[in-house]
Protein backbone atom coordinates (compact mmCIF):
# COMPACT_ATOMS: atom_id res chain seq x y z
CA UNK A 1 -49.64 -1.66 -54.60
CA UNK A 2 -48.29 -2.17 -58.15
CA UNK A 3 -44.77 -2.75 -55.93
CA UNK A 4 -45.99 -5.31 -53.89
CA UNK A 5 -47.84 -7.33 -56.97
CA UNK A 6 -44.40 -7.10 -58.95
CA UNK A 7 -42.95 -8.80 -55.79
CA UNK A 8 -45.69 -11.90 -55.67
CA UNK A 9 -45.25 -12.18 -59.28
CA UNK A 10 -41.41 -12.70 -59.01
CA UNK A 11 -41.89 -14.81 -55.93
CA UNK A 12 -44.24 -17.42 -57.33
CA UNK A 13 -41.68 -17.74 -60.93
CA UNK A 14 -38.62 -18.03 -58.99
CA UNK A 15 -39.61 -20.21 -56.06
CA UNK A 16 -40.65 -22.87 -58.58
CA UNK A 17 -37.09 -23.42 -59.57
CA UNK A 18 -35.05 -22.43 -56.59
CA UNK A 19 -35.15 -25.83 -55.18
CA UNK A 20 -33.55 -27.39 -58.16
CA UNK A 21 -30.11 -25.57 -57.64
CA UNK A 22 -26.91 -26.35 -55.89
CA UNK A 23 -26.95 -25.25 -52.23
CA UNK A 24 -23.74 -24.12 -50.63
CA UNK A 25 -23.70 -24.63 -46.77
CA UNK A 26 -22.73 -21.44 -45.07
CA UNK A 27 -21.81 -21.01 -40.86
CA UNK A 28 -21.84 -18.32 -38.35
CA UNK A 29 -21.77 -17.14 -35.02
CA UNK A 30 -24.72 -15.52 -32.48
CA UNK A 31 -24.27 -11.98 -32.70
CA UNK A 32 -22.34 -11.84 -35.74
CA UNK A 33 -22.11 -11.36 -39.20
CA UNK A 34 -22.19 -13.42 -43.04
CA UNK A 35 -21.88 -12.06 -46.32
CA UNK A 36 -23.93 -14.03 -49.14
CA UNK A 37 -21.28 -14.24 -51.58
CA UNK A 38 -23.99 -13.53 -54.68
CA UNK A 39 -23.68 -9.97 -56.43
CA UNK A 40 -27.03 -8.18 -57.25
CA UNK A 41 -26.57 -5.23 -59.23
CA UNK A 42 -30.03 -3.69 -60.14
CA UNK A 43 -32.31 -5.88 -59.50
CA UNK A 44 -32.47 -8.99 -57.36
CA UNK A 45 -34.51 -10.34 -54.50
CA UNK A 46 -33.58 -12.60 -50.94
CA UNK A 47 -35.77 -15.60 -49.62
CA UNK A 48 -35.38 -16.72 -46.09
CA UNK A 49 -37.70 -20.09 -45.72
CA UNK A 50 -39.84 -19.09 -48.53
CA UNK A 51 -40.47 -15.83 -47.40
CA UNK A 52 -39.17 -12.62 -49.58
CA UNK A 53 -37.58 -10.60 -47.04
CA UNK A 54 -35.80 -7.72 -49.27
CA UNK A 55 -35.10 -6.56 -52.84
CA UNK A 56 -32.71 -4.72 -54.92
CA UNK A 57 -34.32 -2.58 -57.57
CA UNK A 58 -32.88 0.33 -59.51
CA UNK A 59 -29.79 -0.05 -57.14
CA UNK A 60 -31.73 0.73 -53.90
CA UNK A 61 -32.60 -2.05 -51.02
CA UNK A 62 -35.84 -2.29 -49.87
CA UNK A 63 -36.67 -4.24 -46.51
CA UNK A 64 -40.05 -6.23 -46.97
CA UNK A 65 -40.18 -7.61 -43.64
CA UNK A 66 -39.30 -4.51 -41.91
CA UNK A 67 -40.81 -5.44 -38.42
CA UNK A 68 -37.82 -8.49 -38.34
CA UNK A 69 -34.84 -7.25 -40.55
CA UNK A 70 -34.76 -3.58 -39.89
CA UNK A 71 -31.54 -2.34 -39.92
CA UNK A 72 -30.45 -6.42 -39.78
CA UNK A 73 -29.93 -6.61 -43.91
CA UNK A 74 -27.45 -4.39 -45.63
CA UNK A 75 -26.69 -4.55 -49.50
CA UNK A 76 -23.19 -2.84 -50.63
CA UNK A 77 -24.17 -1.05 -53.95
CA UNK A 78 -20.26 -1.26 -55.16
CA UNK A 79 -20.08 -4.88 -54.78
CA UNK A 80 -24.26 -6.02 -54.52
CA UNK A 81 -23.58 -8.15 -51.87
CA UNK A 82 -26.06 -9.25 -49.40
CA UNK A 83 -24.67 -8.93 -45.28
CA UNK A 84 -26.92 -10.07 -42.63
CA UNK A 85 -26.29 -8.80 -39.43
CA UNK A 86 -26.93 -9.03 -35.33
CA UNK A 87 -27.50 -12.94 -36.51
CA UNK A 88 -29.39 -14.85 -33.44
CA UNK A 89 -30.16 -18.87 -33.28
CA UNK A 90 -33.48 -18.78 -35.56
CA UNK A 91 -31.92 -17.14 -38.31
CA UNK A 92 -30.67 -20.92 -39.11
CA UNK A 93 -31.97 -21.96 -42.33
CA UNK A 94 -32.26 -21.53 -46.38
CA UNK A 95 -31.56 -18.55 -47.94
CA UNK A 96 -31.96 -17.66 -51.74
CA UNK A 97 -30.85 -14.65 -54.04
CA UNK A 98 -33.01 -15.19 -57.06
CA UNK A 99 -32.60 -12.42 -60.42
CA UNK A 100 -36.05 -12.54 -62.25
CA UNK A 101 -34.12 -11.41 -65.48
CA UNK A 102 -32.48 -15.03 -66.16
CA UNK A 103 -33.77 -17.47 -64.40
CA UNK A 104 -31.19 -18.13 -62.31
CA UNK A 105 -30.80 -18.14 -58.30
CA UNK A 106 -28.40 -19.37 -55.70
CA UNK A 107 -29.16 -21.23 -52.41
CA UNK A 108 -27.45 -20.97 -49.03
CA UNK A 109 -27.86 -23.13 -45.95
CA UNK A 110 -27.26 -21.35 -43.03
CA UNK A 111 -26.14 -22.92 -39.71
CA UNK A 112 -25.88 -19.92 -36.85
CA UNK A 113 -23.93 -21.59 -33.80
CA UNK A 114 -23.59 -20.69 -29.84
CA UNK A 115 -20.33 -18.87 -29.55
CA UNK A 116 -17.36 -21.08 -28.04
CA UNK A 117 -16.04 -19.84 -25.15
CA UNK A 118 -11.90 -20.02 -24.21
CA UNK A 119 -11.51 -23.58 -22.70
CA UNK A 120 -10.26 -23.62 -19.35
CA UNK A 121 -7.40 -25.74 -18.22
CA UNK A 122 -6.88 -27.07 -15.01
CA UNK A 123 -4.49 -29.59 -13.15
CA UNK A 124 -6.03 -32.87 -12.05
CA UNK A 125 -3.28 -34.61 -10.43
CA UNK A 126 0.29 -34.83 -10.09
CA UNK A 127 3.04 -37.48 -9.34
CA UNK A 128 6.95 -37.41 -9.67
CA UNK A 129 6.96 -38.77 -13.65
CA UNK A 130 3.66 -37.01 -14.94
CA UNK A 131 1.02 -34.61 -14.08
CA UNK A 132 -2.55 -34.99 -15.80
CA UNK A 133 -4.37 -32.33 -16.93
CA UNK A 134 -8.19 -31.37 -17.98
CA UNK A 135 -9.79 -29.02 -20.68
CA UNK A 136 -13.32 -27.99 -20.10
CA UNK A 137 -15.70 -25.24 -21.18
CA UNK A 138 -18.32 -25.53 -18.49
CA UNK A 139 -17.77 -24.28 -14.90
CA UNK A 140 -19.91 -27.25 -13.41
CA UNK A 141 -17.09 -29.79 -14.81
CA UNK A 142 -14.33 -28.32 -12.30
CA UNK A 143 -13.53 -30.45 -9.75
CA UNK A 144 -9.89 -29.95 -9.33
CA UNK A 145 -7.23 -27.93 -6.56
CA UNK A 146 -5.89 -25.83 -9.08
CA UNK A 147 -6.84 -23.76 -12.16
CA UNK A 148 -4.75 -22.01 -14.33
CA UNK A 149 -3.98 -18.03 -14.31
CA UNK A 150 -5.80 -15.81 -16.54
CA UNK A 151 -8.49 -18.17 -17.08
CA UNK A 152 -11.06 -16.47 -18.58
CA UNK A 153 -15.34 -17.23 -17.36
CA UNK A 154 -16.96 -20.27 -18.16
CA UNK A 155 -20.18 -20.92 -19.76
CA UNK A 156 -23.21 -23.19 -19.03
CA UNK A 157 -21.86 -25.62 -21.74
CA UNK A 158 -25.29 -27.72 -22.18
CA UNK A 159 -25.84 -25.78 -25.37
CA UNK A 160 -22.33 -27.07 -26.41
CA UNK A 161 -23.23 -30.96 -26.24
CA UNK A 162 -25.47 -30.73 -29.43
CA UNK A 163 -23.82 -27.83 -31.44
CA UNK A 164 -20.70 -30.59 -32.80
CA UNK A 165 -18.58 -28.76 -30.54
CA UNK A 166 -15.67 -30.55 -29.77
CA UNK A 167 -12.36 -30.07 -27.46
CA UNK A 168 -9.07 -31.60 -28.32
CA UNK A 169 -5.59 -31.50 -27.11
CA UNK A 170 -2.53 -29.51 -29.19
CA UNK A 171 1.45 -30.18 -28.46
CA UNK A 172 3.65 -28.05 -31.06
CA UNK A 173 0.55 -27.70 -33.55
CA UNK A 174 -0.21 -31.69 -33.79
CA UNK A 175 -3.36 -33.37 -32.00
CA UNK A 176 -2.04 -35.73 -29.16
CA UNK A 177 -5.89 -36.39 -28.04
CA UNK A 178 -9.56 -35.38 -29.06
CA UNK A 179 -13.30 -35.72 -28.62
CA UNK A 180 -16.17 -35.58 -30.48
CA UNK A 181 -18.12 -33.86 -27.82
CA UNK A 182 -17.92 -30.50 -25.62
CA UNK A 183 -17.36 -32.95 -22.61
CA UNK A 184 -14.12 -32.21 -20.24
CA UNK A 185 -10.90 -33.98 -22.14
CA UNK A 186 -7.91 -35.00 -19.87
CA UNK A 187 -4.25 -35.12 -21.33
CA UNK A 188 -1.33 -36.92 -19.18
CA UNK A 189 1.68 -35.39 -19.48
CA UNK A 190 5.03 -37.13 -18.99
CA UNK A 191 8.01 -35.59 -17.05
CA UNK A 192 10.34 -35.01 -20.73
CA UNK A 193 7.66 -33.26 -21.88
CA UNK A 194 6.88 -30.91 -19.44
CA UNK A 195 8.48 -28.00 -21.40
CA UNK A 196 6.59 -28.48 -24.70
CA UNK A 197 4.14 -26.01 -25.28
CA UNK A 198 -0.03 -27.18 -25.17
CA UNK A 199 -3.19 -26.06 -26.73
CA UNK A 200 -6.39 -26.54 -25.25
CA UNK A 201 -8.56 -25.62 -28.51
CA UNK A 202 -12.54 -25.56 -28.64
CA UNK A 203 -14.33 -25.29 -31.85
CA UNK A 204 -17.58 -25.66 -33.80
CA UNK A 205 -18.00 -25.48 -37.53
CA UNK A 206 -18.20 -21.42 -37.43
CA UNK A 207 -15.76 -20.77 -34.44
CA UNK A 208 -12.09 -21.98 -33.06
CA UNK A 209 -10.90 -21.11 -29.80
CA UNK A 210 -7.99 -22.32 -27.61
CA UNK A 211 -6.18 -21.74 -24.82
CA UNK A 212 -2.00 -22.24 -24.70
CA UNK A 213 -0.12 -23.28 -21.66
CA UNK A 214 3.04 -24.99 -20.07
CA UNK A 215 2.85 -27.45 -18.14
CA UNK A 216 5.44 -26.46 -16.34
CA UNK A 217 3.33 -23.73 -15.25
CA UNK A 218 0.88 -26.11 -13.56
CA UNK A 219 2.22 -28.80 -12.38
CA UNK A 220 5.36 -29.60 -10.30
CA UNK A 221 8.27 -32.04 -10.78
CA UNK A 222 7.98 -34.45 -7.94
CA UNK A 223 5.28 -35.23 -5.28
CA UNK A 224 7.16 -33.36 -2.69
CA UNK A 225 6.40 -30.29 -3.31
CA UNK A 226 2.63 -30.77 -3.47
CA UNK A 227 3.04 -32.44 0.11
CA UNK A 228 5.23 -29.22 1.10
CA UNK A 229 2.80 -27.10 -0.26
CA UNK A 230 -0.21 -28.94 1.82
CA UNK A 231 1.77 -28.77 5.29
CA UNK A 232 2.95 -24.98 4.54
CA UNK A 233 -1.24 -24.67 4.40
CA UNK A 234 -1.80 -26.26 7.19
CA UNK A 235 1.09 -24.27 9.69
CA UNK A 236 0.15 -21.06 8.42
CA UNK A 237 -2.43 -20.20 10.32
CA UNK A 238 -0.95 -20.96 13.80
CA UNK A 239 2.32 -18.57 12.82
CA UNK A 240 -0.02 -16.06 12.03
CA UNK A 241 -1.92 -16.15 15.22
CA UNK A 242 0.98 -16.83 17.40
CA UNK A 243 2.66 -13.82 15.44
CA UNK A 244 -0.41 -11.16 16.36
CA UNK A 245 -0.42 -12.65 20.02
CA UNK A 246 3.71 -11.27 20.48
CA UNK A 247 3.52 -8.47 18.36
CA UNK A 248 0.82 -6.51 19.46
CA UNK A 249 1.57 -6.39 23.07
CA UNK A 250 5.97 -5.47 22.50
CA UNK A 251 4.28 -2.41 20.06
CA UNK A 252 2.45 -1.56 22.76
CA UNK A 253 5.35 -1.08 25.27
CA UNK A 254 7.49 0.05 22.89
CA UNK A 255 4.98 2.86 22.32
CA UNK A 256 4.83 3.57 25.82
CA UNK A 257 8.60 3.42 26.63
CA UNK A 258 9.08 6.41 24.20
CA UNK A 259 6.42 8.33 25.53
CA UNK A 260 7.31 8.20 29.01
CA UNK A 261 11.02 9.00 27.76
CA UNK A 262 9.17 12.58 25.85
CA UNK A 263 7.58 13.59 28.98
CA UNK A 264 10.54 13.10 31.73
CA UNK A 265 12.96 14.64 28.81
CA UNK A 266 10.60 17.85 28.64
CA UNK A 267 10.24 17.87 32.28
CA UNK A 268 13.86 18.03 32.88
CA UNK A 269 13.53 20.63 29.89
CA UNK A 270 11.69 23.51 31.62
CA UNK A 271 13.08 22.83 35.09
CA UNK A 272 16.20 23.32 33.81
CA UNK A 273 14.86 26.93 32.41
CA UNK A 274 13.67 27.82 35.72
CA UNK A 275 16.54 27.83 37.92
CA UNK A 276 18.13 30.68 39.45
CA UNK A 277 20.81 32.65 38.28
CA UNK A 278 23.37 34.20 40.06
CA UNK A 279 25.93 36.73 39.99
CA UNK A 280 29.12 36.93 40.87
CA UNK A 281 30.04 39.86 43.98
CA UNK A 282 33.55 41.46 43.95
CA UNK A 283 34.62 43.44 47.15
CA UNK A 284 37.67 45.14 46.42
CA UNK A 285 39.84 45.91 49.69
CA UNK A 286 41.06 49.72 48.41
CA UNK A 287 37.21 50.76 49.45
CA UNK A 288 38.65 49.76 53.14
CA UNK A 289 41.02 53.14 52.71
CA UNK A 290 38.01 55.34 51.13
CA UNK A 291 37.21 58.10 53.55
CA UNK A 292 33.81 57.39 54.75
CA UNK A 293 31.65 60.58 54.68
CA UNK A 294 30.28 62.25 57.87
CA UNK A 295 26.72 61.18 58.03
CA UNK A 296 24.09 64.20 58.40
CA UNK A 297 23.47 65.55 61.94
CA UNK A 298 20.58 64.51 63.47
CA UNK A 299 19.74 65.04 66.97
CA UNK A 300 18.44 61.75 67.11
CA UNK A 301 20.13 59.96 64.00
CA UNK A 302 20.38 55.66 64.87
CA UNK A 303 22.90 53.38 62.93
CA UNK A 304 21.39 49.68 61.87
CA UNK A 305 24.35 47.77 60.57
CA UNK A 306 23.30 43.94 58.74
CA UNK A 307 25.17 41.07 58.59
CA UNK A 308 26.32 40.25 55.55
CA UNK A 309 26.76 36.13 55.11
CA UNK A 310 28.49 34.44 52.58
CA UNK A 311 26.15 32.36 49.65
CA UNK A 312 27.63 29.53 48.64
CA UNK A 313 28.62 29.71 44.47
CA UNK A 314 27.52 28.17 41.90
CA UNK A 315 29.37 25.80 40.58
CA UNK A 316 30.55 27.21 36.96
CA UNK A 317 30.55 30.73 38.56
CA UNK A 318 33.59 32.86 39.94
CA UNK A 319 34.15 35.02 42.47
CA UNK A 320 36.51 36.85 44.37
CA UNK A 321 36.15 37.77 48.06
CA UNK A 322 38.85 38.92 50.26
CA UNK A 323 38.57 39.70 53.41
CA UNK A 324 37.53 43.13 54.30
């Protein structure tokens, strides 16, 4: 209780005067971060609209408005400065650091802006002596055939039209064409200057952005080779068609050439295994001159003599008959 009496008391001295000082105009970004450059040592309080929203005293911050700034207002107690953090659109306004001690304070307007997005380039037209080019932030503004690589996602850019955002057009770090508006700004570029190097830069009082380019990259050195490019579009299609119709059917015969060619070689294969061997027969003609033993007697003992007929050989086989 006696803390939060201290605090009215302080409030009602210090807001009396706080209006009669010099304000210094401060900017920022959503979602980012400013430092009050005012030191507080011991003790020292900060105003947002008329509102105390957090004190220094005996070197410790205390949060008055915890509900709001939680974890949103940090104080350095080597340097007692003031950082505001996680900063959104309605944290635009006045700020004071008053010191009860002296009666001094210090003001601070705050302006907390959209953050600016990369511009994107793109390539309006072309003919043989120039090629005309357009920087934009907002996707709805891109009405062109070509954009440029690595361009990075555009924003709804209604936000940017009242924020003094403004585009403008860089050659070799000098402006060669502006606007005072977010609205998409064209640049045509002559043929002798085709290898200078472009910026494309977007920026607001708290932010600067740009995007660099060639135009060589973009645009072409004659009319031709847009018109080229166009009739290449157009044939493309047809070769790719008439391409599938030919090459699907010769795979397919091709595919069943080699298979028919597998099967008639492994036919051939185990045929080839199967046939008979044969062996080649040598009568010698000394077994004429061999005594031929007396057969066993039998009463009733019968001879059977065969034929024996001559096989034909096989060709890569030998063999020697003579005549017995």
């Amino acid at each position: 209780m006696k803390t939060q009496m201290t605090v009215v008391f302080f409030f009602i001295v210090m807001s009396s005067s706080a209006a009669d000082k010099v304000t210094r105009k401060l900017t920022a970004t959503e979602g980012g971060n400013i430092t009050l450059p005012v030191s507080v040592s011991k003790l020292g309080f900060l105003l947002f609209q008329g509102k105390n929203i957090a004190m220094v005293k005996d070197g410790n911050l205390d949060i008055l408005l915890k509900n709001i700034y939680s974890d949103r207002i940090l104080w350095n107690n080597n340097t007692g400065l003031f950082t505001l953090t996680g900063l959104q659109r309605n944290n635009t306004g006045d700020y004071f650091i008053n010191f009860p001690n002296d009666d001094s304070s210090s003001a601070f307007k705050l302006k907390v802006y959209a953050r600016v997005p990369v511009p994107a380039v793109t390539r309006e037209s072309v003919s043989a002596d120039s090629c005309t080019l357009l920087c934009t932030l907002c996707a709805k503004d891109i009405m062109v055939t070509m954009v440029a690589s690595s361009t990075p996602p555009l924003a709804d850019c209604t936000q940017f039209h009242s924020e003094e955002t403004t585009l403008s057009w860089n050659r070799d770090e000098q402006i060669v064409n502006s606007s005072s508006s977010a609205l998409p700004l064209p640049l045509t570029v002559q043929l002798q200057d085709f290898s200078s190097q472009y910026n494309c830069v977007a920026e607001n009082p708290a932010e600067r952005k740009s995007h660099a380019l060639t135009v060589e990259t973009l645009c072409s050195t004659d009319t031709t080779d847009v018109n080229n490019n166009n009739n290449y579009r157009h044939y493309i299609i047809p070769l790719i068609i008439v391409y599938t119709v030919i090459s699907v059917p010769a795979v397919f015969i091709i595919m069943k050439i080699c298979f028919n060619y597998k099967t008639t070689t492994k036919q051939t294969q185990d045929s080839g295994e199967a046939e008979v061997q044969y062996s080649d027969i040598c009568v010698r003609k000394e077994r004429q001159n061999q005594e031929r033993p007396d057969p066993p007697a039998a009463a009733d003992m019968s001879t059977i003599y065969s034929t024996l007929q001559p096989h034909p050989m096989v060709p890569g086989h030998s063999a020697t008959v003579e005549n017995l």
